[in-house]
N, C-alpha and C. Protein backbone atom coordinates (compact mmCIF):
# COMPACT_ATOMS: atom_id res chain seq x y z
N UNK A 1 2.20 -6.78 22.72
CA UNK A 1 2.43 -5.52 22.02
C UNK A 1 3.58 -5.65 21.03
N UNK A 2 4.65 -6.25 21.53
CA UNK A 2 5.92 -6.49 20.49
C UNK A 2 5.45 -7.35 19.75
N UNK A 3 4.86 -8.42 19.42
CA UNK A 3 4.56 -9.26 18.84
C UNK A 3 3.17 -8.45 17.32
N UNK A 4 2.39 -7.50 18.21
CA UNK A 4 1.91 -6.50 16.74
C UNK A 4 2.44 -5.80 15.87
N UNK A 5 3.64 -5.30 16.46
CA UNK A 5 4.37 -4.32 15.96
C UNK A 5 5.07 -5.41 14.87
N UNK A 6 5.91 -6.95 14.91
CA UNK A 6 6.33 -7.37 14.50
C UNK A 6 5.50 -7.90 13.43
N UNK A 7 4.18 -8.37 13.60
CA UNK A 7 3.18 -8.59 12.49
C UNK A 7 2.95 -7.55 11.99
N UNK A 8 2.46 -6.44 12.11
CA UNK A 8 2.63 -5.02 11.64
C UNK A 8 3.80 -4.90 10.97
N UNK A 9 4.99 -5.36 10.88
CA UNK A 9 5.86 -4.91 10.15
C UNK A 9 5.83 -6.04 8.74
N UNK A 10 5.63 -7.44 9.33
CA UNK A 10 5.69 -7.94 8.12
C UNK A 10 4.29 -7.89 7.11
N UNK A 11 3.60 -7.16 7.67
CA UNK A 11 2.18 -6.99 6.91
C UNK A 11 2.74 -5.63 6.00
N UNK A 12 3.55 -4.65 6.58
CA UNK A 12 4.10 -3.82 5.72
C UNK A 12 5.35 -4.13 4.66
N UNK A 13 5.78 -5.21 5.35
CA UNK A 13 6.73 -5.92 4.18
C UNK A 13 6.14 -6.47 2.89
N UNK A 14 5.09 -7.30 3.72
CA UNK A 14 4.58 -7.76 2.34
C UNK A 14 4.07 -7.19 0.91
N UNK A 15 3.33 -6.10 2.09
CA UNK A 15 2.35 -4.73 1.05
C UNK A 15 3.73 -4.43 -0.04
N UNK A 16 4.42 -4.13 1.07
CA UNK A 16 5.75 -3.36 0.27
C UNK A 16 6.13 -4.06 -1.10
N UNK A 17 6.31 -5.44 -0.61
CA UNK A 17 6.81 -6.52 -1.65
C UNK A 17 5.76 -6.24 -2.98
N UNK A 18 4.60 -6.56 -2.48
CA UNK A 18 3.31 -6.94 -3.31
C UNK A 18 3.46 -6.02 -4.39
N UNK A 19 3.45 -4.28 -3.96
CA UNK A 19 3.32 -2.95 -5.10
C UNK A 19 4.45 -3.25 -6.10
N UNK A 20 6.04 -3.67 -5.14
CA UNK A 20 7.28 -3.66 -6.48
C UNK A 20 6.86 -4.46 -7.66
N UNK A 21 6.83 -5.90 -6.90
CA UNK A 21 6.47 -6.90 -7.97
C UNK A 21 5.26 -6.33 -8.71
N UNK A 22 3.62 -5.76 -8.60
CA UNK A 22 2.88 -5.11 -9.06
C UNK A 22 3.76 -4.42 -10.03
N UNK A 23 4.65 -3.21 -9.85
CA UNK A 23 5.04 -2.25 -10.72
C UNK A 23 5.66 -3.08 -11.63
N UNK A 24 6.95 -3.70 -11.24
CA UNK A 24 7.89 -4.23 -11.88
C UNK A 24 6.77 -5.29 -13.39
N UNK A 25 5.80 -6.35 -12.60
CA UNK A 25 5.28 -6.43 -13.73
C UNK A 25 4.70 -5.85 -14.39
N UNK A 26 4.06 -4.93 -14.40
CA UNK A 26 3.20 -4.09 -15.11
C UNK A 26 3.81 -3.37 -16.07
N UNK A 27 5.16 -3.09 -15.53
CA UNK A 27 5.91 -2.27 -16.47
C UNK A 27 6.37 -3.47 -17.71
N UNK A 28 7.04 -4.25 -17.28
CA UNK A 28 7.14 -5.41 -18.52
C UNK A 28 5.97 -5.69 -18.90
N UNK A 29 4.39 -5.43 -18.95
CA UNK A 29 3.30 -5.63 -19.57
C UNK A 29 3.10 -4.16 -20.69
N UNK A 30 3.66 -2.97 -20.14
CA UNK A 30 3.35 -1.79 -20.83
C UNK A 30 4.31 -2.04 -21.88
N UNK A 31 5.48 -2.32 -21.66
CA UNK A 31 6.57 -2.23 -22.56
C UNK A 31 6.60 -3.19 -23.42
N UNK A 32 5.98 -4.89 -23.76
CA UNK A 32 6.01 -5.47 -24.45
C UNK A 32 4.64 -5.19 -25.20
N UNK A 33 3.36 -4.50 -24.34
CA UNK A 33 2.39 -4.37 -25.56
C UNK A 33 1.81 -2.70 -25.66
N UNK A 34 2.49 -2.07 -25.89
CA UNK A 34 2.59 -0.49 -25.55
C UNK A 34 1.12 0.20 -25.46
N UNK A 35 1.09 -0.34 -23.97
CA UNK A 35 -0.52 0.15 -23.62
C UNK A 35 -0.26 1.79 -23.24
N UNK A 36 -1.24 2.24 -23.76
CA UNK A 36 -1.30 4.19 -23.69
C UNK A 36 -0.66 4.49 -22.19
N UNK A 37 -0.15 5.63 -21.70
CA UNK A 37 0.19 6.10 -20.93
C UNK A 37 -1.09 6.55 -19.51
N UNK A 38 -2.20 6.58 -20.18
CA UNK A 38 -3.80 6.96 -19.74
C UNK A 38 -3.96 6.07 -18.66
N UNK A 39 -3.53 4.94 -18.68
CA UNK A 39 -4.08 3.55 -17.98
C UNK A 39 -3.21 3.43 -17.16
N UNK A 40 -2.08 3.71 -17.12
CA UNK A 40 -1.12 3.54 -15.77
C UNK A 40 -1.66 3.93 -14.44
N UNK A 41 -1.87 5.04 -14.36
CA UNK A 41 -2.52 5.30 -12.96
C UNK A 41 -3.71 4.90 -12.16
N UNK A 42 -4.81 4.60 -13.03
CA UNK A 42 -5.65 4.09 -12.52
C UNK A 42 -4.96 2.43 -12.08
N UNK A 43 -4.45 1.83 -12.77
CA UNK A 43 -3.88 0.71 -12.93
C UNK A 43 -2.86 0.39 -11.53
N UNK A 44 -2.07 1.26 -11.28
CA UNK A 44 -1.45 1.61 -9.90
C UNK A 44 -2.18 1.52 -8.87
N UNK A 45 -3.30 2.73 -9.02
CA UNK A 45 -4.31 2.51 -7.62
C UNK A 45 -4.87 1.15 -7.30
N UNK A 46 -5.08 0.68 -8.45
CA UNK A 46 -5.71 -0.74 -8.34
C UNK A 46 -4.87 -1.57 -7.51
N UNK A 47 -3.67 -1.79 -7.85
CA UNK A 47 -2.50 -2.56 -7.26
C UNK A 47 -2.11 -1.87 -5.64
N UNK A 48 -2.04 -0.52 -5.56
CA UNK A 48 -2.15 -0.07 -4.05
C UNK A 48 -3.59 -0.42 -3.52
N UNK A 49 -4.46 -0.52 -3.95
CA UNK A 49 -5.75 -1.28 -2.78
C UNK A 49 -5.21 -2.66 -2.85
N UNK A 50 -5.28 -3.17 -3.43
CA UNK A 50 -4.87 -4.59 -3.46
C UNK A 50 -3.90 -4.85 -2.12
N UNK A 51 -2.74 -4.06 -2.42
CA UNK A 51 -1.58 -4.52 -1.58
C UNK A 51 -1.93 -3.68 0.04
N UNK A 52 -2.28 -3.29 0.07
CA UNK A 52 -2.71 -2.80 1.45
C UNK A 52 -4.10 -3.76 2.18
N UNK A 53 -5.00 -3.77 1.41
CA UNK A 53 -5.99 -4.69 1.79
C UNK A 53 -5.05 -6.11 2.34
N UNK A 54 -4.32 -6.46 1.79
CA UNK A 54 -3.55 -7.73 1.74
C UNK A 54 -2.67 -7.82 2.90
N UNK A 55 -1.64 -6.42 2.92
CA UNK A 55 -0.66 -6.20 4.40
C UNK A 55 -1.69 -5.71 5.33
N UNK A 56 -2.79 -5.56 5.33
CA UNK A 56 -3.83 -5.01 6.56
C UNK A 56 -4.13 -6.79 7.11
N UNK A 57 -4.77 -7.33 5.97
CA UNK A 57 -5.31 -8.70 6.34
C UNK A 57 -3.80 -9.36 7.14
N UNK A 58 -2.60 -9.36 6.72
CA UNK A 58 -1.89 -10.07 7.21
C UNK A 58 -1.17 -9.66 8.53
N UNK A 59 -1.09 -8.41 8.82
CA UNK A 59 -0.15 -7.65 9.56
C UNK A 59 -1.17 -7.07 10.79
N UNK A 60 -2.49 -6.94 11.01
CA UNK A 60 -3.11 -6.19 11.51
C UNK A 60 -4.24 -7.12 12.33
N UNK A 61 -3.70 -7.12 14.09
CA UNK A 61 -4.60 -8.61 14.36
C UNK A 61 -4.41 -7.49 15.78
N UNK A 62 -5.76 -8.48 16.64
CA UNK A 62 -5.48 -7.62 18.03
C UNK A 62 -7.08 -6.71 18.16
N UNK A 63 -6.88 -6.14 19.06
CA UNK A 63 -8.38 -4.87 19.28
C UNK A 63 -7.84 -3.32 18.20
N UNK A 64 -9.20 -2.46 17.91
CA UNK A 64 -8.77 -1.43 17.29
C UNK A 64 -7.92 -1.75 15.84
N UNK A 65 -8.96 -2.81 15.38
CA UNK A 65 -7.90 -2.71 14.17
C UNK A 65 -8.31 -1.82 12.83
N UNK A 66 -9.39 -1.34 13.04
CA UNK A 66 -9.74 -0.26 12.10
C UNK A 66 -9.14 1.07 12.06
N UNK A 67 -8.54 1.48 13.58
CA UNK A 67 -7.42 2.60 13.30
C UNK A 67 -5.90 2.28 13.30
N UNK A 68 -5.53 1.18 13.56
CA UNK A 68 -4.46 0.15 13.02
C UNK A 68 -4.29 0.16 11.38
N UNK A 69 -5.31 -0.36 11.05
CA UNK A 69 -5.62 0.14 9.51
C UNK A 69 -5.13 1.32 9.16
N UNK A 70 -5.78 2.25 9.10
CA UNK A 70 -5.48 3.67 8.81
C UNK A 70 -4.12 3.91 9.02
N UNK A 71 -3.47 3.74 10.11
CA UNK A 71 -1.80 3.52 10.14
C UNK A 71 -1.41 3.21 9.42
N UNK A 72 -1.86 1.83 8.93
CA UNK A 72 -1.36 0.78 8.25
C UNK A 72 -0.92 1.67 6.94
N UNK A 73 -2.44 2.18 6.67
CA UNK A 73 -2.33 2.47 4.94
C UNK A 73 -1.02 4.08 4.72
N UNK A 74 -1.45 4.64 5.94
CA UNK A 74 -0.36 6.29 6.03
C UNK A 74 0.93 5.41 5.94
N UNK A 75 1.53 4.54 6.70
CA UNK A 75 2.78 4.24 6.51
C UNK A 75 3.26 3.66 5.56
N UNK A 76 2.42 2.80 5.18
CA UNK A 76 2.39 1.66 3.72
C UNK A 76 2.87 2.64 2.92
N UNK A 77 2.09 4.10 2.70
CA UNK A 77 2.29 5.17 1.42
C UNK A 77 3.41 5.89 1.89
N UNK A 78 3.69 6.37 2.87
CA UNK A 78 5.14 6.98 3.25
C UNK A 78 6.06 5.81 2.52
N UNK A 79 6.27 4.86 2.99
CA UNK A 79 7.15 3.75 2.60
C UNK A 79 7.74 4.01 1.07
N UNK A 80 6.71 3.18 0.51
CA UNK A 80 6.40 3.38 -0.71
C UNK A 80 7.22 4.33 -1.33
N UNK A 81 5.96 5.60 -1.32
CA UNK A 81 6.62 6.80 -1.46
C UNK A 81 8.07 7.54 -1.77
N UNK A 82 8.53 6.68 -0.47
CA UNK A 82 10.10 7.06 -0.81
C UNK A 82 10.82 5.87 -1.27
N UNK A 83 10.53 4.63 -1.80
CA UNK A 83 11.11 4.04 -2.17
C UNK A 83 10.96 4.17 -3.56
N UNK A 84 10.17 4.82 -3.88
CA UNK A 84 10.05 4.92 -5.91
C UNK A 84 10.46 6.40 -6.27
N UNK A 85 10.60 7.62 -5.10
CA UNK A 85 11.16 8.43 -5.07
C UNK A 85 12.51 8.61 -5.29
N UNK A 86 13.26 7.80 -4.53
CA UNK A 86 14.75 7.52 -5.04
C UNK A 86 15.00 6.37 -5.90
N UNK A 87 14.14 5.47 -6.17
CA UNK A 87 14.53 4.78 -7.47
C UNK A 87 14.76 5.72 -8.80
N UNK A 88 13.08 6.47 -8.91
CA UNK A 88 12.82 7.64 -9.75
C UNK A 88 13.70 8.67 -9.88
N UNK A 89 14.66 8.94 -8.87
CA UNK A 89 15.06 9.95 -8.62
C UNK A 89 14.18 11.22 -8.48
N UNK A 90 12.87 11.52 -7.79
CA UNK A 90 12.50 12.57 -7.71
C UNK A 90 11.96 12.89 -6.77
N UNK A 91 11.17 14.28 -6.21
CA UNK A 91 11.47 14.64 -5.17
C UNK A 91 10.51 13.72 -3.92
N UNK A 92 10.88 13.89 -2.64
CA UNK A 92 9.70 12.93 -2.24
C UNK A 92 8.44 13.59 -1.52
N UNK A 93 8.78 15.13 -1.04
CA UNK A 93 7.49 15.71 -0.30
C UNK A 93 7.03 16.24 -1.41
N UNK A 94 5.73 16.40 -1.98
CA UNK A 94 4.82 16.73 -2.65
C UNK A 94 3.43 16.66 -2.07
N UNK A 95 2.39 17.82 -3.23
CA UNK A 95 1.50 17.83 -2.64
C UNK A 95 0.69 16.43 -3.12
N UNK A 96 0.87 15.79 -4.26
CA UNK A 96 0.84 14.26 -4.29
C UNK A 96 1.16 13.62 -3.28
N UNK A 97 1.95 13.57 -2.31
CA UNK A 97 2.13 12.92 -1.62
C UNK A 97 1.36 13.14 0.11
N UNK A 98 0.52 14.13 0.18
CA UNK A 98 -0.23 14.39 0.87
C UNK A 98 -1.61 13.66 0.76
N UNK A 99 -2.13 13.69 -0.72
CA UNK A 99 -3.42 12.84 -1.13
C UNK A 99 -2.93 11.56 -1.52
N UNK A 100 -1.93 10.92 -1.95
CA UNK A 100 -1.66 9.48 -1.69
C UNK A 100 -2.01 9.15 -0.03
N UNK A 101 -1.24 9.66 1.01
CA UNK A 101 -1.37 9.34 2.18
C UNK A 101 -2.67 9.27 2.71
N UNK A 102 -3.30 10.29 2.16
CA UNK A 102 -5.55 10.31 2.64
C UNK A 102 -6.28 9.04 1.96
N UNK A 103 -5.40 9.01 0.46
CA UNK A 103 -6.04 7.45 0.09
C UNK A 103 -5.65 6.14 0.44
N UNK A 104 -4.03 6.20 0.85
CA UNK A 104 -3.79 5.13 1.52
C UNK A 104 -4.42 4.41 2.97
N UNK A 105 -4.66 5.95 3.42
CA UNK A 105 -5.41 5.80 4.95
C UNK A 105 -6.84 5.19 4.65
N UNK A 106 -7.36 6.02 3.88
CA UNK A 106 -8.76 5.67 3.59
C UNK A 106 -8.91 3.62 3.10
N UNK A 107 -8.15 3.54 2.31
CA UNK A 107 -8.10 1.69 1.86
C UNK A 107 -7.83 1.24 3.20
N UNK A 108 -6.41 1.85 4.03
CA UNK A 108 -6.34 1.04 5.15
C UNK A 108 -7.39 0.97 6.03
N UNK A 109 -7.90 1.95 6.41
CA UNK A 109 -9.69 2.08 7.00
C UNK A 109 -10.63 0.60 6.24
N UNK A 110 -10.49 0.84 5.18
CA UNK A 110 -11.56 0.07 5.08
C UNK A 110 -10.49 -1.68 4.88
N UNK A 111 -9.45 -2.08 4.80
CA UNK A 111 -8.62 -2.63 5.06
C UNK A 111 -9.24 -3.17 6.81
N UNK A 112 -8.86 -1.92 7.59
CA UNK A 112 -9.05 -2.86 8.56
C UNK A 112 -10.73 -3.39 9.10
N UNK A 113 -11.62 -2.30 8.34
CA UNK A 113 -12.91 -3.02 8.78
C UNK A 113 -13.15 -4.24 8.45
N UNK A 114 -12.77 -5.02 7.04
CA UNK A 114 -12.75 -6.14 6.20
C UNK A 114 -11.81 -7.06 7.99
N UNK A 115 -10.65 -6.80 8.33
CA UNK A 115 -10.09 -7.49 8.90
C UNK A 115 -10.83 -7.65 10.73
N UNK A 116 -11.55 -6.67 10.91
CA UNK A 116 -12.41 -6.33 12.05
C UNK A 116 -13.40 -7.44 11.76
N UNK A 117 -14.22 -7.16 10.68
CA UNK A 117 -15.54 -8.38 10.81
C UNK A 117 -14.84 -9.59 10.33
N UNK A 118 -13.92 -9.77 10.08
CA UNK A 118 -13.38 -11.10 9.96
C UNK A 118 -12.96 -11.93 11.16
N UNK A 119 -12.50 -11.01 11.97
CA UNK A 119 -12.11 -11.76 13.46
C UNK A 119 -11.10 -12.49 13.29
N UNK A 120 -10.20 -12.90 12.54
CA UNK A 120 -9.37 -14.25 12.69
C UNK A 120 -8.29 -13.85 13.89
């Protein structure tokens, strides 16, 4: 059990890692070729499936890992959440931040089915 929680955490580390570096480059991609403002968000979501699929695959081993998942993805986006909240300086409960958490859950869901029929 301690030993999931501890893979569980570095599967949320990583995710964690994965989105900054995601943002951080992306933003030096907007800013050297001034791509429209339109494309950012979709562009984000892309990089949050990515990085959750990725901390699910790495962090999420054991029985029940499809509602492990779903954890995975609610906490991944809490995390998150407040870490670009106080970078941003802005507020962190929103009703954005209610439907980030349903889509984070939802990737982690399917996050952990990918990691379910995989078996490793």
């Amino acid at each position: 059990m301690k030993e999931e929680r501890i893979r569980a955490a570095i599967g949320l580390g990583a995710a964690t890692i994965f989105s900054v570096l995601f943002v951080l480059g992306f933003a030096a991609v907007i800013k050297m070729f001034s791509i429209e403002s339109g494309v950012i968000r979709p562009v984000n979501q892309v990089f949050k499936i990515i990085a959750i699929v990725a901390g699910v695959l790495i962090g999420v081993r054991g029985d029940k890992r499809i509602i492990k998942g779903v954890v995975f993805g609610a906490t991944y986006s809490l995390i998150v959440n407040l870490i670009f909240s106080v970078v941003s300086k802005t507020a962190f409960f929103s009703l954005r931040l209610i439907f980030d958490v349903l889509f984070c859950s939802v990737i982690g869901l399917i996050g952990g089915v990918i990691s379910a029929t995989a078996k490793r």
